[in-house]
Protein backbone atom coordinates (compact mmCIF):
# COMPACT_ATOMS: atom_id res chain seq x y z
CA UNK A 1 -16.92 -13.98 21.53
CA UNK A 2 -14.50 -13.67 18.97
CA UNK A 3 -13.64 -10.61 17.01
CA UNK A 4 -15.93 -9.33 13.73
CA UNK A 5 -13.30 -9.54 11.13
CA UNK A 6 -13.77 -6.06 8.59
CA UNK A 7 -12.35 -7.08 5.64
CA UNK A 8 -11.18 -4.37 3.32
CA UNK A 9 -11.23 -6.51 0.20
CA UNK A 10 -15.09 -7.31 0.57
CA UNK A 11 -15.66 -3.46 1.14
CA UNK A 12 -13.23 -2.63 -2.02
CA UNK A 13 -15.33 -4.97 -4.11
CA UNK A 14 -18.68 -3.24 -3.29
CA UNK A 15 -17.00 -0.01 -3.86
CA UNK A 16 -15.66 -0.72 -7.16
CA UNK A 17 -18.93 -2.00 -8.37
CA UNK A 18 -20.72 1.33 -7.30
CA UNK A 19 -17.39 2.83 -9.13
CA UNK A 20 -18.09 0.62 -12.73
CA UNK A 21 -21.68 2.11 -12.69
CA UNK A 22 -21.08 5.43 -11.89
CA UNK A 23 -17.73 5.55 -14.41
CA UNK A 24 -20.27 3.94 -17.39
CA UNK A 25 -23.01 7.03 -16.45
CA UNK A 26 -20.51 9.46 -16.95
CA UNK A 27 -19.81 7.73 -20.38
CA UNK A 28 -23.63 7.53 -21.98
CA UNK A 29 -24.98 10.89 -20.23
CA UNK A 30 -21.43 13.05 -20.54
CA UNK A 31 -19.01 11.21 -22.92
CA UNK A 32 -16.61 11.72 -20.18
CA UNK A 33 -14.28 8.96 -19.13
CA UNK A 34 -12.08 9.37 -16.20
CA UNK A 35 -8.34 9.33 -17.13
CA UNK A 36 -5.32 7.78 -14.54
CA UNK A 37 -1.65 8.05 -15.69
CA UNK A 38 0.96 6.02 -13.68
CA UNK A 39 4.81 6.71 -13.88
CA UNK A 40 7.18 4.77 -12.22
CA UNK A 41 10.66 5.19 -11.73
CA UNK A 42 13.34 2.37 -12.21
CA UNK A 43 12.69 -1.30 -11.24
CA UNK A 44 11.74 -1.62 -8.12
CA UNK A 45 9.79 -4.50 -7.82
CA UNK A 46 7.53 -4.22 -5.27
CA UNK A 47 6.41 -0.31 -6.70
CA UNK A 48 6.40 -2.49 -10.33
CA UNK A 49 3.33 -5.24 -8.83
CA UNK A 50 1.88 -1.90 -7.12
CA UNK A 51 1.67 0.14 -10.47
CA UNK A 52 0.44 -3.08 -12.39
CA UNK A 53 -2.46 -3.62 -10.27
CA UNK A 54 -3.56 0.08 -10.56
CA UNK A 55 -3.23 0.09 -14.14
CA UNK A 56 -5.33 -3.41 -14.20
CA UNK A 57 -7.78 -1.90 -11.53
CA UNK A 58 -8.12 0.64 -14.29
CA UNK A 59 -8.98 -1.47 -17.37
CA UNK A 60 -11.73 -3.45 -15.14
CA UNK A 61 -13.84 -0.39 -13.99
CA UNK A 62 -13.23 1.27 -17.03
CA UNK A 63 -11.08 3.63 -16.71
CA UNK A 64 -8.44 5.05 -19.39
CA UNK A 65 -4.99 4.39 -18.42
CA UNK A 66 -1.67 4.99 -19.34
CA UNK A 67 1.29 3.98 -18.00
CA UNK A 68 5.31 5.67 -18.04
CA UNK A 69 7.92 3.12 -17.33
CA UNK A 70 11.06 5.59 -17.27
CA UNK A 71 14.96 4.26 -16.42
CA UNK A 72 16.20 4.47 -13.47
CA UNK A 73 19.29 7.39 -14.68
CA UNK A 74 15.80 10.04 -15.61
CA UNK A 75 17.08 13.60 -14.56
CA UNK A 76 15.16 15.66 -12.02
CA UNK A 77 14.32 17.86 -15.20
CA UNK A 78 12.70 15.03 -17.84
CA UNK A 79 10.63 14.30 -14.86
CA UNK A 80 9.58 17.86 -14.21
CA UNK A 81 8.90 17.88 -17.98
CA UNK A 82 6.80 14.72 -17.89
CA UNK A 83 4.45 15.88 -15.28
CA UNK A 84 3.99 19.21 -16.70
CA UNK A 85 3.09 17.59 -20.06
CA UNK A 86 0.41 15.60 -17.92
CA UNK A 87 -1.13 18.24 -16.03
CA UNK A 88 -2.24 19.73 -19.59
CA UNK A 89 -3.54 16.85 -20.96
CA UNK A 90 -7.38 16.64 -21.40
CA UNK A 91 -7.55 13.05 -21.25
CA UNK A 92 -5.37 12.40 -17.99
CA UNK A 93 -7.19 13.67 -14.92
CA UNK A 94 -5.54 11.82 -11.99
CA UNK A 95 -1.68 12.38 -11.94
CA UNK A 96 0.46 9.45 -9.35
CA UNK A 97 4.20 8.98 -9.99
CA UNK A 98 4.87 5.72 -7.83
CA UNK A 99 7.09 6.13 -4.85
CA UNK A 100 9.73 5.88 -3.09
CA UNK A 101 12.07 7.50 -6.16
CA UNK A 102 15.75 6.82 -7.05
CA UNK A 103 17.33 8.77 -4.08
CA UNK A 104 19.05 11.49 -6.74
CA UNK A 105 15.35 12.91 -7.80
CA UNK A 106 13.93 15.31 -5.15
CA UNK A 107 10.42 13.82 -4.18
CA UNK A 108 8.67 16.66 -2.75
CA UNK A 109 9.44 19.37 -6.40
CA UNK A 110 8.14 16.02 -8.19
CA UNK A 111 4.59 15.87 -6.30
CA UNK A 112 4.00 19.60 -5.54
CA UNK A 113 4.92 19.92 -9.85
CA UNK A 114 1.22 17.87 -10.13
CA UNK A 115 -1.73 19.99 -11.04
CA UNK A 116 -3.54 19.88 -7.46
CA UNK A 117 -6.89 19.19 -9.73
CA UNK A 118 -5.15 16.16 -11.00
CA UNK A 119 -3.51 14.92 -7.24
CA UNK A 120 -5.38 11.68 -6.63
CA UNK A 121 -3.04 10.72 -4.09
CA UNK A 122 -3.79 13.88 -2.18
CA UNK A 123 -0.60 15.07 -1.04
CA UNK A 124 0.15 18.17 -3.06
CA UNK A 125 -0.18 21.05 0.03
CA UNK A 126 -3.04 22.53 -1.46
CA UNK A 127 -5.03 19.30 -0.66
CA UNK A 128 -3.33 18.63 2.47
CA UNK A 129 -4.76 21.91 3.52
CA UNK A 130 -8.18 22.66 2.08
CA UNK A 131 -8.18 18.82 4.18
CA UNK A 132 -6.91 20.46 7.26
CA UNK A 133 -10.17 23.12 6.83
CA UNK A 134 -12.28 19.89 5.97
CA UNK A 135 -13.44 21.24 2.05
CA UNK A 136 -11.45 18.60 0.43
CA UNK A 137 -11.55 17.77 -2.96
CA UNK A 138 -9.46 14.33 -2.72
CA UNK A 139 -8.22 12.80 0.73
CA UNK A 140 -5.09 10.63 0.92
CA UNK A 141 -5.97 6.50 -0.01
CA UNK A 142 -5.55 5.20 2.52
CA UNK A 143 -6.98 7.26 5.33
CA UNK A 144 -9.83 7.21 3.47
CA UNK A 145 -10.43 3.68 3.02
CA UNK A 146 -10.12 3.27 6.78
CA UNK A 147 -12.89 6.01 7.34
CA UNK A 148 -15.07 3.59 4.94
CA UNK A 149 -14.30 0.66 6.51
CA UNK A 150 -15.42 2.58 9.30
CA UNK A 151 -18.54 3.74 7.72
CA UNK A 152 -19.97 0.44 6.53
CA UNK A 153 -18.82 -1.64 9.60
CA UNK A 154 -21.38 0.30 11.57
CA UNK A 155 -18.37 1.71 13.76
CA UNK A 156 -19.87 4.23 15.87
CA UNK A 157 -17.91 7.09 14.94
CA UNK A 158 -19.59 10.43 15.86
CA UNK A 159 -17.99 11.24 19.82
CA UNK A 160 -15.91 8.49 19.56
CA UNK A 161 -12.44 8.26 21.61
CA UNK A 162 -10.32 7.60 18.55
CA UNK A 163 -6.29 7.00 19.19
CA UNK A 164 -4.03 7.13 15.88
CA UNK A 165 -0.64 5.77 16.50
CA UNK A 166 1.88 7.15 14.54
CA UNK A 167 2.00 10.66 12.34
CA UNK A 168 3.23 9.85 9.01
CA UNK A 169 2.14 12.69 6.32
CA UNK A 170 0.74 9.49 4.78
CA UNK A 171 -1.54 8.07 6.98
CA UNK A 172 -1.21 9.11 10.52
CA UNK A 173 -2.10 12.90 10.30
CA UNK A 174 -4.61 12.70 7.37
CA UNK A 175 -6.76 9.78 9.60
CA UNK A 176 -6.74 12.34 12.35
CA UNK A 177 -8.06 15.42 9.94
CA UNK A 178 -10.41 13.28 8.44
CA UNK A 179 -12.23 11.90 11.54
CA UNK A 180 -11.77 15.16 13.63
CA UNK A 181 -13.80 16.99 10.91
CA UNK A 182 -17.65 18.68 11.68
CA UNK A 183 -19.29 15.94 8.92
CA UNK A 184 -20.83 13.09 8.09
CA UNK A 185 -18.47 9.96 9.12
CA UNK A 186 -16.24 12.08 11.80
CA UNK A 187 -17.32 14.11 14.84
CA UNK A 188 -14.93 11.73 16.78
CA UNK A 189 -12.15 13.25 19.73
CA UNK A 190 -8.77 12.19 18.30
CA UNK A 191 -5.27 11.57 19.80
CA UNK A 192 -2.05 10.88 18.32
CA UNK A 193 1.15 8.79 19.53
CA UNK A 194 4.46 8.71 18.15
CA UNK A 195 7.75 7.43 18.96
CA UNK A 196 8.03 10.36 21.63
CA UNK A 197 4.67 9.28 23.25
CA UNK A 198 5.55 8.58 27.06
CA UNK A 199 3.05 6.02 27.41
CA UNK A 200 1.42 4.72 24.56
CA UNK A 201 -0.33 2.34 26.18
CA UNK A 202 -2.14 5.08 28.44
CA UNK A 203 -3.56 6.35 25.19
CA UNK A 204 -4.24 2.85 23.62
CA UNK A 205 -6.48 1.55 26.25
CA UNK A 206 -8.91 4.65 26.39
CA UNK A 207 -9.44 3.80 22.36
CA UNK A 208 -13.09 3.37 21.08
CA UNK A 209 -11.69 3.18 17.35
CA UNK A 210 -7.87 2.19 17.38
CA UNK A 211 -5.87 2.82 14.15
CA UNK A 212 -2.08 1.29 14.32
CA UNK A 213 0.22 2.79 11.57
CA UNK A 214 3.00 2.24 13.55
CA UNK A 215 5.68 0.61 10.95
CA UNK A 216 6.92 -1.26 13.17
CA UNK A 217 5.65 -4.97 13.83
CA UNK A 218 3.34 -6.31 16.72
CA UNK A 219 3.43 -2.73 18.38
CA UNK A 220 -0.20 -2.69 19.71
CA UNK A 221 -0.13 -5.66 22.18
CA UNK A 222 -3.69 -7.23 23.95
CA UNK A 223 -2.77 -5.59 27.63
CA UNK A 224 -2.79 -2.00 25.33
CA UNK A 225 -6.95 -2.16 24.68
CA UNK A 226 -9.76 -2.13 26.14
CA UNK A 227 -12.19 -4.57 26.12
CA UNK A 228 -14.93 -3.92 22.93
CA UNK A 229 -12.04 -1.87 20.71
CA UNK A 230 -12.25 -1.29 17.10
CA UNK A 231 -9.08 -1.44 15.54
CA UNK A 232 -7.80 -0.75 12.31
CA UNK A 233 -4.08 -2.28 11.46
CA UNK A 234 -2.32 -0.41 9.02
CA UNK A 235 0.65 -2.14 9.07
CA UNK A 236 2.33 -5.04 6.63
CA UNK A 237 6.04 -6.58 7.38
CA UNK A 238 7.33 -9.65 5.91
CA UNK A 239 8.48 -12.23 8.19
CA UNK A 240 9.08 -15.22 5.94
CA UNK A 241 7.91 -16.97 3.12
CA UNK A 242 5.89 -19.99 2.94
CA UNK A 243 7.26 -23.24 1.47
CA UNK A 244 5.39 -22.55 -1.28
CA UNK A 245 6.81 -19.02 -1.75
CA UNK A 246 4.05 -16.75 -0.30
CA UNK A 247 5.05 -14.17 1.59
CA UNK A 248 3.73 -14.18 5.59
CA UNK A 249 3.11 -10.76 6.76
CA UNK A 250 2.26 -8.90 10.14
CA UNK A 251 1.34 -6.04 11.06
CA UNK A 252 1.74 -3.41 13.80
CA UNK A 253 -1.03 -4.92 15.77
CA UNK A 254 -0.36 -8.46 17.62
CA UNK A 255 -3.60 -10.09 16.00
CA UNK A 256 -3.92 -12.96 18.32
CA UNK A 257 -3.70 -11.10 21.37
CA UNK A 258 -5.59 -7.45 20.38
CA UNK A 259 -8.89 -9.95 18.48
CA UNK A 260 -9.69 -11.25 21.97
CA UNK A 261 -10.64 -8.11 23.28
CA UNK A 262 -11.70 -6.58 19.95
CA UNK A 263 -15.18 -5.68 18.97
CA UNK A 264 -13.81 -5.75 15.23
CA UNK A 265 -10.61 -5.95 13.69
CA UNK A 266 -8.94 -6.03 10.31
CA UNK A 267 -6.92 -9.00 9.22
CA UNK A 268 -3.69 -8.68 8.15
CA UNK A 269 -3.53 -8.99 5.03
CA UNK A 270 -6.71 -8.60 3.40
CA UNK A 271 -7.69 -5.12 5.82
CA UNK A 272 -6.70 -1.80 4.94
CA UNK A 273 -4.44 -2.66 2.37
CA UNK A 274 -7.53 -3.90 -0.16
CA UNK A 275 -8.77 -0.39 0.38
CA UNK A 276 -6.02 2.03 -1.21
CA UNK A 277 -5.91 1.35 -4.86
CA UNK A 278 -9.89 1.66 -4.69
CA UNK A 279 -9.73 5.04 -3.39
CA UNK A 280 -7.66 5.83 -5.61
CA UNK A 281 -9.79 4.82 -8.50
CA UNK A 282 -12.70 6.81 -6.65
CA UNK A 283 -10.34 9.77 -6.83
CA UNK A 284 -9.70 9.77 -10.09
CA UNK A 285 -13.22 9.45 -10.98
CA UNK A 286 -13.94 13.04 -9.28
CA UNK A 287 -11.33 14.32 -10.63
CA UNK A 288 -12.90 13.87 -13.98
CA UNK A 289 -16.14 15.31 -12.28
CA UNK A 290 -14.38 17.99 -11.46
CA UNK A 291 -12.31 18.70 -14.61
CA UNK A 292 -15.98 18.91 -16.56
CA UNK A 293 -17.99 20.84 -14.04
CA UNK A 294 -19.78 18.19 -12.99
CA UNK A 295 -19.05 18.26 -9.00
């Protein structure tokens, strides 16, 4: 029996029409109307698509936008400066300057310089850790999208063997807090591998719930799972382009192999990736809830 495929950008779409009526409630009942600012860095062009379809996301659910385009030669300081102007303005109450930087500005001073309240992306330290003691008020994107894939895929998650592979601050460790956690849509036993792992595959095969952000492609492998796996692929490399231009991507899991065993798996693209700029939106909406007392 083949593999259910759990497609993140069906899941997105239901969550962004629960998002349009909630953001319009807020509007009639509270006159309150969530507020995103973007600021990217430079040209890069795959962080320029990325900021354009948050700032479209936006406009479609509702939700005021503004957008900072700044030259790639912006100081460490007019950065600092820009934030700081954010994080005291009424209007803007979710804060994301676009990464990766130019390589002169110092990442980390730029994020932790964001109003925690204001950290939709969740990785100022003060969310990282009030995550860590599971009271958060926002949790990273991504890792949250998976746990609602999770969620309404009817993935048993509650006592579940769950393996993570790979520890990035961006994925790999948040997952693990989140679904480790004494609530609703966690209770699971977690392990993580990384690159100093002695045997992955050990690990791998034991998986209930599998979740691959690996950054490497074709990592996870059919002999590495068990039979009746969920797994979640959080990986995306670009291997070629069709002859009509479109890119072909992978990702860390070897889809034709790992689906024959799965009990569900997410496609590649059209998975986990859907996910993130919804979250995000959701974010941004409590932090408006938050800003006006309202959560």
């Amino acid at each position: 029996m083949a593999a259910m495929l759990i497609k993140g950008a069906e899941v997105a779409a239901q969550i962004r029409e629960e998002l349009k009526k909630e953001i319009a409630d807020l509007k009639a009942k509270h006159n309150l109307v969530p507020g995103l600012v973007t600021v990217l860095v430079g040209a890069d062009p795959a962080s320029q698509v990325y900021v354009g379809q948050k700032e479209k996301t936006s406009k479609e659910l509702g939700i005021y936008s503004e957008r900072y385009d700044l030259p790639e030669k912006t100081t460490q300081n007019e950065l600092i400066a820009l934030v700081q102007k954010l994080n005291k303005n009424p209007k803007i109450h979710g804060i994301l300057v676009q990464l990766p930087l130019p390589k002169h500005l110092n990442e980390e001073e730029v994020l932790y310089t964001i109003d925690p309240k204001k950290d939709v992306d969740g990785f100022h330290p003060v969310n990282v850790g009030k995550l860590m003691i599971g009271n958060p008020d926002y949790m990273p994107c991504t890792p949250a999208g998976i746990q609602q894939l999770l969620i309404r895929s009817g993935t048993q998650i509650e006592g579940a063997e769950v393996v993570v592979v790979g520890r990035s601050n961006i994925v790999g460790k948040p997952i693990a807090n989140i679904l480790l956690q004494k609530a609703p849509g966690a209770n699971a036993t977690v392990t993580i591998c990384h690159t100093r792992t002695r045997d992955i595959a050990f690990h791998t095969r034991r998986a209930d719930i599998l979740i691959v952000a690996a950054g490497k492609a074709k990592t996870v492998t059919g002999d590495m799972v068990k039979e009746g796996v969920t797994v979640f692929d959080v990986g995306g490399e670009e291997i070629g382009k069709t002859a009509g231009g479109k890119r072909i991507l992978v990702g860390d899991v070897y889809f034709e192999s790992v689906s024959k065993k799965a009990r569900a798996i997410t496609p590649v693209p059209g998975g986990v990736g859907p996910m993130t700029i919804t979250m995000l939106m959701l974010n941004t909406v409590r932090a408006a809830k938050v800003a006006a007392g309202l959560k």
